[in-house]
PDB file of N, CA and C in Angstrom:
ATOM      1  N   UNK A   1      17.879  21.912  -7.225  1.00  0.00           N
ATOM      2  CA  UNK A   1      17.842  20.480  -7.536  1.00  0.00           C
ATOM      3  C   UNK A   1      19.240  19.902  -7.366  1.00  0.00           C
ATOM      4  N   UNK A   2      19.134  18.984  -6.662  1.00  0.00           N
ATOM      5  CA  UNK A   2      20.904  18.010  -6.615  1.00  0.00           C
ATOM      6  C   UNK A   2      20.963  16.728  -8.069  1.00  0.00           C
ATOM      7  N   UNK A   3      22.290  16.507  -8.085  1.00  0.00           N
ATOM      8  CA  UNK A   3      22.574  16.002  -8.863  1.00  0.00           C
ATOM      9  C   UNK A   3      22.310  14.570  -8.861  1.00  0.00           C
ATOM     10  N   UNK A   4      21.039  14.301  -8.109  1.00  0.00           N
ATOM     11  CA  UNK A   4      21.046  12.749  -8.323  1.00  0.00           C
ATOM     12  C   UNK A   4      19.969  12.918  -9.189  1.00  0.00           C
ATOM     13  N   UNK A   5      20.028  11.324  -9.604  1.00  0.00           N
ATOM     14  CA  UNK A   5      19.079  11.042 -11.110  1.00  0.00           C
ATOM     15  C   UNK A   5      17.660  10.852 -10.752  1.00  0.00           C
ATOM     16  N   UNK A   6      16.632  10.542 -11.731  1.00  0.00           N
ATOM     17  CA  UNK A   6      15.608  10.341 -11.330  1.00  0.00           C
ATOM     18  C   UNK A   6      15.473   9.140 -10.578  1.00  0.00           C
ATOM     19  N   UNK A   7      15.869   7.914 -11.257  1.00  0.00           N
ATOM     20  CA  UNK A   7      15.795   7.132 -10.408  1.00  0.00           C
ATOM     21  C   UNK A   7      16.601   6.450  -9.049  1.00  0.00           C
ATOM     22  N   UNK A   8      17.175   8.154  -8.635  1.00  0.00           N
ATOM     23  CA  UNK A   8      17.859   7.674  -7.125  1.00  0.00           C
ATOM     24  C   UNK A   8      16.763   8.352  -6.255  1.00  0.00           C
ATOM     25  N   UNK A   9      15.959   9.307  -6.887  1.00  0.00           N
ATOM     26  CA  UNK A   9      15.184  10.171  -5.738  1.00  0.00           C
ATOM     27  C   UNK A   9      14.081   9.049  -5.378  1.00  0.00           C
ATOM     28  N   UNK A  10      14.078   9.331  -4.096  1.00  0.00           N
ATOM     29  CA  UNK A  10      13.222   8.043  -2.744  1.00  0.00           C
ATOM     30  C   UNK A  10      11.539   8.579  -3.160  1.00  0.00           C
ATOM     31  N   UNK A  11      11.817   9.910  -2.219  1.00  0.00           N
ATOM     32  CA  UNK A  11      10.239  10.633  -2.120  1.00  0.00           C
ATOM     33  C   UNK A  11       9.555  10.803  -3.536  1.00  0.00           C
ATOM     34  N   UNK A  12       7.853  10.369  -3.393  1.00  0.00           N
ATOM     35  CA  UNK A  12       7.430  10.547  -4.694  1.00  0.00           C
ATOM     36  C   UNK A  12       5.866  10.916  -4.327  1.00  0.00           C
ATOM     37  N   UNK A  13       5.426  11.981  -4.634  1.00  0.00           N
ATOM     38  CA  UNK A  13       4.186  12.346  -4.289  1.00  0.00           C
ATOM     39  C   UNK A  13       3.755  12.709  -3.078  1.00  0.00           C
ATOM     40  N   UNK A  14       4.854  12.992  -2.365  1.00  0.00           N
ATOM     41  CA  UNK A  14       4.854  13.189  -0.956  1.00  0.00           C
ATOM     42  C   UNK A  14       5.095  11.744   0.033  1.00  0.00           C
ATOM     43  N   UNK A  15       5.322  10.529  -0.310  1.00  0.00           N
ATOM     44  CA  UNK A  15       5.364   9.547   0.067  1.00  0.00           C
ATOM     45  C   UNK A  15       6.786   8.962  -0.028  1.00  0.00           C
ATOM     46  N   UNK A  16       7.387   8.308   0.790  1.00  0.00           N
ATOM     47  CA  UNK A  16       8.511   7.824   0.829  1.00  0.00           C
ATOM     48  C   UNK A  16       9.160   7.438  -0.359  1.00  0.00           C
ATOM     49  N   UNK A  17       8.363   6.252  -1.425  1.00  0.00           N
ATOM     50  CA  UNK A  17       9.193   6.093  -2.589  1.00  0.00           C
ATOM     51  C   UNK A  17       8.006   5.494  -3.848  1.00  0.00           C
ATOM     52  N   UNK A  18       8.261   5.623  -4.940  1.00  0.00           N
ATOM     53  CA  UNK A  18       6.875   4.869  -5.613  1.00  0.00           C
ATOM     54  C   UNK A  18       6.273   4.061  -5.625  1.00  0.00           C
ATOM     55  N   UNK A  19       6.550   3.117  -4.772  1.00  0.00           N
ATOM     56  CA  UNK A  19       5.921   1.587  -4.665  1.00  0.00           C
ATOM     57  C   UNK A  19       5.142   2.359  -3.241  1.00  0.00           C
ATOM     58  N   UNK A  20       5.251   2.514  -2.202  1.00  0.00           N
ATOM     59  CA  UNK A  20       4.408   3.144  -1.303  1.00  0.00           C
ATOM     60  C   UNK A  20       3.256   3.769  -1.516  1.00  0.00           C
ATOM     61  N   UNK A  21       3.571   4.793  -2.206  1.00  0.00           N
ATOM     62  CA  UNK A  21       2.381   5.454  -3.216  1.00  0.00           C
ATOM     63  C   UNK A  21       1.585   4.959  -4.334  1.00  0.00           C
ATOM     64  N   UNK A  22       2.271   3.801  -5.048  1.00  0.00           N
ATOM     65  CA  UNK A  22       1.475   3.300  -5.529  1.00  0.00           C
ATOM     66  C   UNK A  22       0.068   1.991  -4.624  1.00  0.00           C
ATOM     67  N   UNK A  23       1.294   1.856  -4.158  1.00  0.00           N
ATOM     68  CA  UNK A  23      -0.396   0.832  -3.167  1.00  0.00           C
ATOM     69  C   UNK A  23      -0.890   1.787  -2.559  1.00  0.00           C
ATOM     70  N   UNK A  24      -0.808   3.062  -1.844  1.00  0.00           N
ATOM     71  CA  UNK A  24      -1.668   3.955  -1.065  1.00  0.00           C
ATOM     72  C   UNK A  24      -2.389   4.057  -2.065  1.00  0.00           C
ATOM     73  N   UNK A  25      -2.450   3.966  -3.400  1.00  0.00           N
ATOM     74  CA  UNK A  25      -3.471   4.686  -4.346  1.00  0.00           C
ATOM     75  C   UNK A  25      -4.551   3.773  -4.345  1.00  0.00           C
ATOM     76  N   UNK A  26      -3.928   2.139  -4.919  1.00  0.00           N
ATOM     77  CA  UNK A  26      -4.619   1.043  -4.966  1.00  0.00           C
ATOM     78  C   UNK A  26      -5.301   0.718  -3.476  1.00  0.00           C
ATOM     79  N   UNK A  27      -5.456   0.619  -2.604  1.00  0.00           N
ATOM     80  CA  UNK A  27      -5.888   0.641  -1.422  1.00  0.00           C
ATOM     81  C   UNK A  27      -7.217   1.708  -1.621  1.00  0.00           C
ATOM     82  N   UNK A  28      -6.745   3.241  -1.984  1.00  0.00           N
ATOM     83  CA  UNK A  28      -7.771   4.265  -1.799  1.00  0.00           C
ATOM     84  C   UNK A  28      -8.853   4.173  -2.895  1.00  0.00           C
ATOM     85  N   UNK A  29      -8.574   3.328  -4.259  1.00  0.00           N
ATOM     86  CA  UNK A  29      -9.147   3.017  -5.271  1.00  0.00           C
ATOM     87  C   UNK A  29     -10.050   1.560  -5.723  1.00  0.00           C
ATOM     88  N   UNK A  30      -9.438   1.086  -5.170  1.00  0.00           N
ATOM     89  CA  UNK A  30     -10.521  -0.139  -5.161  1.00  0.00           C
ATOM     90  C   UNK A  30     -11.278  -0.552  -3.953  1.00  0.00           C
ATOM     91  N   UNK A  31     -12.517  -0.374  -4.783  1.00  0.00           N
ATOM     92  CA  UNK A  31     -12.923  -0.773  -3.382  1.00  0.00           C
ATOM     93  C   UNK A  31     -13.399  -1.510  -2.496  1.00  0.00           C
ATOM     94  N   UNK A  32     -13.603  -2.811  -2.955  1.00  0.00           N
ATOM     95  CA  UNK A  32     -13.253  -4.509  -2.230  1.00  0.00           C
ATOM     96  C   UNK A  32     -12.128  -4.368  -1.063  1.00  0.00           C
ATOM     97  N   UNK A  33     -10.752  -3.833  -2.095  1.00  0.00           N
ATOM     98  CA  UNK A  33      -9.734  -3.791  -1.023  1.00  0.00           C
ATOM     99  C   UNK A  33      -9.996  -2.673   0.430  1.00  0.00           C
ATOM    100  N   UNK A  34     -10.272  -1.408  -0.132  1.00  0.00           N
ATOM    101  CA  UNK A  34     -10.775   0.107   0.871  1.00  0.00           C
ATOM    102  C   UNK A  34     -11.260  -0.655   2.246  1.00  0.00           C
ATOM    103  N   UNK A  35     -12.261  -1.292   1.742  1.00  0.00           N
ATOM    104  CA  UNK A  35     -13.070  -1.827   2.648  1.00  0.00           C
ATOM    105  C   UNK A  35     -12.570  -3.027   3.818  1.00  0.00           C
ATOM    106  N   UNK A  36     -11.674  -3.975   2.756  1.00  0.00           N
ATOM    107  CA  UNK A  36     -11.066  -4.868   4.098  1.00  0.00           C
ATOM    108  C   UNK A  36     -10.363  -3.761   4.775  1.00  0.00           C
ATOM    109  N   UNK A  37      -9.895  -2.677   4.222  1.00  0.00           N
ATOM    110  CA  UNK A  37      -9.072  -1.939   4.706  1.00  0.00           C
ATOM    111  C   UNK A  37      -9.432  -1.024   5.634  1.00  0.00           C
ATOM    112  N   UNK A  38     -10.380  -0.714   5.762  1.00  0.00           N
ATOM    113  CA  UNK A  38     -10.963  -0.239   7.010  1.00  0.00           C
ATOM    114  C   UNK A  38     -11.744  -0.761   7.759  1.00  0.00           C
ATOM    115  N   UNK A  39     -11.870  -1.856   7.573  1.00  0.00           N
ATOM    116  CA  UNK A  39     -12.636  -2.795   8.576  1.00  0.00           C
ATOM    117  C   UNK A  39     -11.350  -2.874   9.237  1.00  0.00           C
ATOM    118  N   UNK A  40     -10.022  -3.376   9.207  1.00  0.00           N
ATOM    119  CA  UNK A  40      -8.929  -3.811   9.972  1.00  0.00           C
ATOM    120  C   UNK A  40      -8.951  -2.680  10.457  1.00  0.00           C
ATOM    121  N   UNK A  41      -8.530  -1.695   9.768  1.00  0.00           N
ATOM    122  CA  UNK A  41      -8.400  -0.234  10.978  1.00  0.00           C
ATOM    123  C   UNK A  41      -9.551  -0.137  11.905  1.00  0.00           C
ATOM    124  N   UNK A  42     -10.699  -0.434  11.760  1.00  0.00           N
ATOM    125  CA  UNK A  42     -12.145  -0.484  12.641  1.00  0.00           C
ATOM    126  C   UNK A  42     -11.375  -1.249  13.802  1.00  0.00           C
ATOM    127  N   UNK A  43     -10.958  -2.167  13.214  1.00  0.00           N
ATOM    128  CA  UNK A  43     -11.029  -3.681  14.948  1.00  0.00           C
ATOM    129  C   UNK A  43      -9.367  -3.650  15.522  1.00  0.00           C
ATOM    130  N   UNK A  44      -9.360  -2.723  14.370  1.00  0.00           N
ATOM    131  CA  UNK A  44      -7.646  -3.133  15.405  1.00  0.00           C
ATOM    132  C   UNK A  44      -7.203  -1.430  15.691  1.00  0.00           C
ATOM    133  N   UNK A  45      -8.153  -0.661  16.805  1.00  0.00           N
ATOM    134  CA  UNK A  45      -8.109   0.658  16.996  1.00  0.00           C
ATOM    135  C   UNK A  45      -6.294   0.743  17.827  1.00  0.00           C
ATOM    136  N   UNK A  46      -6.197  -0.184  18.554  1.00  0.00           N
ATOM    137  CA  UNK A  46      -5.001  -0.111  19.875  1.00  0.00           C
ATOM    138  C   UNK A  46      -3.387  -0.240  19.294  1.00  0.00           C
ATOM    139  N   UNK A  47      -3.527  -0.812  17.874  1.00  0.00           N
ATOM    140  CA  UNK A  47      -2.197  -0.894  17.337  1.00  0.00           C
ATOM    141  C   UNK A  47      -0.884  -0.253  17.276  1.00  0.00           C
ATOM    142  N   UNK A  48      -0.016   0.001  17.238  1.00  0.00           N
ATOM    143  CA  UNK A  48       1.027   0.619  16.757  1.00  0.00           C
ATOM    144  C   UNK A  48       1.424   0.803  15.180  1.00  0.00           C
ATOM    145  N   UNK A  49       1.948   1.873  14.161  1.00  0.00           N
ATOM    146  CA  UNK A  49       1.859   2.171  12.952  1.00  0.00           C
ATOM    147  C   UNK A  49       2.373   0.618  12.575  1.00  0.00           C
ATOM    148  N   UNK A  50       3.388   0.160  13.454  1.00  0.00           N
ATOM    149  CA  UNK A  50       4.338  -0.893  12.883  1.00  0.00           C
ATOM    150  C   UNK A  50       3.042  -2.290  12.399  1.00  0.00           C
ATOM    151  N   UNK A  51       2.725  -2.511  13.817  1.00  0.00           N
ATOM    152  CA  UNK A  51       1.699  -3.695  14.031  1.00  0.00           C
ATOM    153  C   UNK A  51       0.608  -3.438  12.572  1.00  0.00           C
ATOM    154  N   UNK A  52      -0.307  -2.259  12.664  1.00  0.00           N
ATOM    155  CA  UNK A  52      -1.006  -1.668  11.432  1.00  0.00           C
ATOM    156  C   UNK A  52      -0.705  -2.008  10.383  1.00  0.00           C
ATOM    157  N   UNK A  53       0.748  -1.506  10.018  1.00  0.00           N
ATOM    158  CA  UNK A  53       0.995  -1.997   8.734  1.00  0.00           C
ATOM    159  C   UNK A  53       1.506  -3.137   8.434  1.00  0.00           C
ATOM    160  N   UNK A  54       2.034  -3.940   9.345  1.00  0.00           N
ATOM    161  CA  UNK A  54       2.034  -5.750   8.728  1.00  0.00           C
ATOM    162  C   UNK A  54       0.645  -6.103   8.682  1.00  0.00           C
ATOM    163  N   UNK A  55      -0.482  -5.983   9.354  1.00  0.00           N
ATOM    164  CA  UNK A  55      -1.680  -6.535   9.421  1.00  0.00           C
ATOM    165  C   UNK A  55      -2.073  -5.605   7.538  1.00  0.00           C
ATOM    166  N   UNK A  56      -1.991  -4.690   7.093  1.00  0.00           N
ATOM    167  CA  UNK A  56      -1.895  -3.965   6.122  1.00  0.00           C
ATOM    168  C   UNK A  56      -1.523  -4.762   4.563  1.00  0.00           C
ATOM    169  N   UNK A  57      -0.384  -5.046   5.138  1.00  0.00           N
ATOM    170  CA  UNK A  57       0.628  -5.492   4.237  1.00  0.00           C
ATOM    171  C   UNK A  57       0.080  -7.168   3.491  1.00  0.00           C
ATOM    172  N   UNK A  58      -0.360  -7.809   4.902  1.00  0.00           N
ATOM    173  CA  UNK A  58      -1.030  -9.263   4.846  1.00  0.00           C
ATOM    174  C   UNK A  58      -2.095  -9.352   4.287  1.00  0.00           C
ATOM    175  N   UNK A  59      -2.892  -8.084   4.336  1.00  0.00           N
ATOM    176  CA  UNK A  59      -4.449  -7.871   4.090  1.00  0.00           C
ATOM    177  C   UNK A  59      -4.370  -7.491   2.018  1.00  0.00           C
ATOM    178  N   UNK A  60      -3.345  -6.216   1.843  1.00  0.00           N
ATOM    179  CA  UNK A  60      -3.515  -6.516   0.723  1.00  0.00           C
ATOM    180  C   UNK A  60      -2.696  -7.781   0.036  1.00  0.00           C
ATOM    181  N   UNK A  61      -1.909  -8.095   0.177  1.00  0.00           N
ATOM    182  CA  UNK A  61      -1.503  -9.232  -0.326  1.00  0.00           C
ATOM    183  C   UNK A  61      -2.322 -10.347  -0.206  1.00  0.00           C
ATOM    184  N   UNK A  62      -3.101 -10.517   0.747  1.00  0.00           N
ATOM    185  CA  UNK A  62      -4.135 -11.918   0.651  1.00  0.00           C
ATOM    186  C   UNK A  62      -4.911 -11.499  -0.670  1.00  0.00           C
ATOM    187  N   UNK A  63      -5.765  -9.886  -0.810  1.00  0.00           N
ATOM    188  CA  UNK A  63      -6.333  -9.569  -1.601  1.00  0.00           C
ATOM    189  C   UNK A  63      -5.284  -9.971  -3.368  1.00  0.00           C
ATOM    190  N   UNK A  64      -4.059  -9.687  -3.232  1.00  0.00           N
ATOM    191  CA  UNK A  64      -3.706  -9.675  -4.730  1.00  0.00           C
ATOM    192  C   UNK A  64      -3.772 -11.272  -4.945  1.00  0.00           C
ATOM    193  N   UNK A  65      -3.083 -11.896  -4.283  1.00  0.00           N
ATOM    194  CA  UNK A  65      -3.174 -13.242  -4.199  1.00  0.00           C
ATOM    195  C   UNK A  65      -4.448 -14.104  -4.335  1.00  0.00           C
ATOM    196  N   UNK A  66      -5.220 -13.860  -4.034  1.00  0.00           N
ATOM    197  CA  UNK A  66      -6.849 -14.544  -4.089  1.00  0.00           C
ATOM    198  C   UNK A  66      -6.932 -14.875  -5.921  1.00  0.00           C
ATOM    199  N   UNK A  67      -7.083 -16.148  -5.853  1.00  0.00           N
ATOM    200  CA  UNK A  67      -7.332 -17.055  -7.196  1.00  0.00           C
ATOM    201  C   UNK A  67      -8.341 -16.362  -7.931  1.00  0.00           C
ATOM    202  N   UNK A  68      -9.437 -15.943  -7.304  1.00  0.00           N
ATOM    203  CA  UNK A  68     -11.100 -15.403  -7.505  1.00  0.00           C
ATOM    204  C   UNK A  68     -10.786 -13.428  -8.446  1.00  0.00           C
ATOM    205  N   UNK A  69      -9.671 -13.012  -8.387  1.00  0.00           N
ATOM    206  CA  UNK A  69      -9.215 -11.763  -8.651  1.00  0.00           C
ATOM    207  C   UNK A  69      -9.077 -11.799  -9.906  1.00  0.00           C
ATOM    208  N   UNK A  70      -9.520 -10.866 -10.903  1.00  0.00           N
ATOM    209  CA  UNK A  70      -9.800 -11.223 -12.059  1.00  0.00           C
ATOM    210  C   UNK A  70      -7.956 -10.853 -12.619  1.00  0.00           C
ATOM    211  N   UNK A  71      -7.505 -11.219 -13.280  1.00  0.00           N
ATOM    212  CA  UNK A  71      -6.105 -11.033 -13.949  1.00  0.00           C
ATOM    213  C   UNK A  71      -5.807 -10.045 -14.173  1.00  0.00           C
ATOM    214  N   UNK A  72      -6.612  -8.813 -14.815  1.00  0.00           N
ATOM    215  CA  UNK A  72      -6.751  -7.616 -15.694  1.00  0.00           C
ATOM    216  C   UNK A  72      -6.036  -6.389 -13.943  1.00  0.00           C
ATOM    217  N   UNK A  73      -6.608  -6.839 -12.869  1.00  0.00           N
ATOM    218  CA  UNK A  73      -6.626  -6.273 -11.482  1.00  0.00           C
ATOM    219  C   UNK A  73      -5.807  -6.480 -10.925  1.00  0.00           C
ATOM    220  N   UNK A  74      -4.970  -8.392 -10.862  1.00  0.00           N
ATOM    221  CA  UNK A  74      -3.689  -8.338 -10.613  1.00  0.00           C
ATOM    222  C   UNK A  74      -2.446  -7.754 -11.578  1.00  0.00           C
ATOM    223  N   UNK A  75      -2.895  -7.530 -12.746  1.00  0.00           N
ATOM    224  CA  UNK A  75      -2.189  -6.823 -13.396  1.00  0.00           C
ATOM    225  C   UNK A  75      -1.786  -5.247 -13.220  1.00  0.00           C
ATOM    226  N   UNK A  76      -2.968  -4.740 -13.024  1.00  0.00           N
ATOM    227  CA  UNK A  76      -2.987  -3.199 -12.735  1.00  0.00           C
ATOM    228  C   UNK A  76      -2.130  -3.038 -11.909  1.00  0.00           C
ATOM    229  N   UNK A  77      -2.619  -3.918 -10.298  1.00  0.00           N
ATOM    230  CA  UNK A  77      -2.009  -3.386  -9.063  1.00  0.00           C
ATOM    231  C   UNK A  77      -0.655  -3.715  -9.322  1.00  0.00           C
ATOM    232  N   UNK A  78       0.307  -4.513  -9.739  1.00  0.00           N
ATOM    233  CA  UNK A  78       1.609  -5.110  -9.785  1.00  0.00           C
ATOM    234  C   UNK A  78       2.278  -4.338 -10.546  1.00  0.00           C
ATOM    235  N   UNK A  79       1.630  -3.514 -11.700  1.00  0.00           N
ATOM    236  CA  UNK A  79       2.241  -2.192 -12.694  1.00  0.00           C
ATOM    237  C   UNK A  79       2.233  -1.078 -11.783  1.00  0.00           C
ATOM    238  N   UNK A  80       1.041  -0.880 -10.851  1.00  0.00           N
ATOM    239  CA  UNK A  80       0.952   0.358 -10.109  1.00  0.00           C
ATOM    240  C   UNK A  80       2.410   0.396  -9.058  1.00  0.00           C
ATOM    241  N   UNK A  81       2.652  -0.643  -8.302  1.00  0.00           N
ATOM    242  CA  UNK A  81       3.135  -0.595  -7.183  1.00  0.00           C
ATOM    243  C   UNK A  81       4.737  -1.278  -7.635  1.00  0.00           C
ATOM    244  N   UNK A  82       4.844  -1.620  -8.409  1.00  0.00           N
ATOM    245  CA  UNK A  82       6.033  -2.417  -8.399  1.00  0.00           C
ATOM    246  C   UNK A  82       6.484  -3.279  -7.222  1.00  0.00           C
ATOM    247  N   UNK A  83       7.782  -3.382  -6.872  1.00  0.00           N
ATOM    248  CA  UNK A  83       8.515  -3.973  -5.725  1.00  0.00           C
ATOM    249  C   UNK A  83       7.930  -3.801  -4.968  1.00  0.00           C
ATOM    250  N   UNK A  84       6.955  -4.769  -4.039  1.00  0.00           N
ATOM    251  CA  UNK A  84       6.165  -5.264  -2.723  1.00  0.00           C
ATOM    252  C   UNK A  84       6.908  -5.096  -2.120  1.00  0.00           C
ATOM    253  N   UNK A  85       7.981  -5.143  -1.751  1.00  0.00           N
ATOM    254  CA  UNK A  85       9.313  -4.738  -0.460  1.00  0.00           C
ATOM    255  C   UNK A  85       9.200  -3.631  -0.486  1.00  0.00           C
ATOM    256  N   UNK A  86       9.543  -2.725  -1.347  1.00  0.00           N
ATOM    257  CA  UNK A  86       9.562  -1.656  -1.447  1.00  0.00           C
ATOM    258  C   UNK A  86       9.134  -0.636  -0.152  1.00  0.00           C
ATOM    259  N   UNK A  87       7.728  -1.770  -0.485  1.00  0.00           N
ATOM    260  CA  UNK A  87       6.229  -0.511  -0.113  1.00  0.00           C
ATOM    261  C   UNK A  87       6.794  -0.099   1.858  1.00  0.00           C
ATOM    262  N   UNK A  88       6.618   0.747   2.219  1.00  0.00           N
ATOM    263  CA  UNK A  88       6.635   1.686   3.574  1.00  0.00           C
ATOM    264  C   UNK A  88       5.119   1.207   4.331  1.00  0.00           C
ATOM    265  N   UNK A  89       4.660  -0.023   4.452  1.00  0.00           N
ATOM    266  CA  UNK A  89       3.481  -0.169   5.248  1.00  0.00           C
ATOM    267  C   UNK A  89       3.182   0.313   6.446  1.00  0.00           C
ATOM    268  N   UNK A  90       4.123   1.002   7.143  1.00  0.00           N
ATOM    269  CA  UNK A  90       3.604   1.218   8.212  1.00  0.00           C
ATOM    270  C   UNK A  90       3.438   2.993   8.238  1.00  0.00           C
ATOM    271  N   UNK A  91       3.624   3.205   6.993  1.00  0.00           N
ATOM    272  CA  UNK A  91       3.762   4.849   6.537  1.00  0.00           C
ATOM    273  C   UNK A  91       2.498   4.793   5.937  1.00  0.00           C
ATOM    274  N   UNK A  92       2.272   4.188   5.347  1.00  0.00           N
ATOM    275  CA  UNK A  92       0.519   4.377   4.847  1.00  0.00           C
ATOM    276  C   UNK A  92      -0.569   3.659   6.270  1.00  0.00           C
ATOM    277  N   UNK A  93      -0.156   2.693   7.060  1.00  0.00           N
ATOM    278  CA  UNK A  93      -1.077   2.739   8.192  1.00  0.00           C
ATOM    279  C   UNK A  93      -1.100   3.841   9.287  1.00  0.00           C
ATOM    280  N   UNK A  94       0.007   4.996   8.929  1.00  0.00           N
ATOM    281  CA  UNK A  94       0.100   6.218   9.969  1.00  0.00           C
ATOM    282  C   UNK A  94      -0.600   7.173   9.010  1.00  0.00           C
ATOM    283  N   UNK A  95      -0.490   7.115   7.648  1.00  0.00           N
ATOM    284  CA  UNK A  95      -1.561   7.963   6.811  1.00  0.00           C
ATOM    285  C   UNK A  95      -3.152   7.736   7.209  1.00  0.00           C
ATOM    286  N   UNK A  96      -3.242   6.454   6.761  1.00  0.00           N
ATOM    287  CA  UNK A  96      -4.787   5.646   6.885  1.00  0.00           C
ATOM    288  C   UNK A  96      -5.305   6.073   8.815  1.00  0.00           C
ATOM    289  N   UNK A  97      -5.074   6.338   9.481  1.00  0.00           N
ATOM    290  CA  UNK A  97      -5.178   6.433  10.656  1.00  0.00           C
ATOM    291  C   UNK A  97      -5.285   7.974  11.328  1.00  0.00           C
ATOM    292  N   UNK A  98      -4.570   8.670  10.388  1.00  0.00           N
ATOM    293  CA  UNK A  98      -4.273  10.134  11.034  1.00  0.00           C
ATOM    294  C   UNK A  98      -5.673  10.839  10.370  1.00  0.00           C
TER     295      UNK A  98
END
């Protein structure tokens, strides 16, 4: 083990950093979202990881954003994932794909 702290280490669960992993979870767990979420992977077969994951990135965020989302859900996902920058989208559209 090196001497950095917990909260300098990046990788977390095998995933780049915790906000990554936390939306890979939320994505694989709800499943309203699952579903836009593989419908986009359905129609957009020709993409690149990069292209994937902004279309990714837009898709769940329209989902957290939607007025119609009950509070209790935008709550969850925003505890799960923390920092939306954070997240590695085009590392979970090379997961979601492989």
């Amino acid at each position: 083990m090196t001497d950095r702290t917990y909260l300098e280490q990046e990788e977390y669960q095998g995933w780049p950093n915790r906000e990554t992993w936390g939306a890979s979870l939320i994505i694989g767990n709800l499943e309203p979202l699952y579903r836009k979420v593989q419908r986009l992977l359905d129609e957009q077969d020709e993409l690149g990881s990069y292209q994937l994951g902004w279309l990714m990135n837009e898709t769940f965020n329209s989902y957290l954003n939607d007025p119609d989302l009950e509070l209790e859900i935008q709550v969850m996902i925003r505890s799960t994932v923390g920092s939306m920058w954070r997240v590695d989208w085009r590392r979970i559209a090379e997961a979601s794909v492989a």
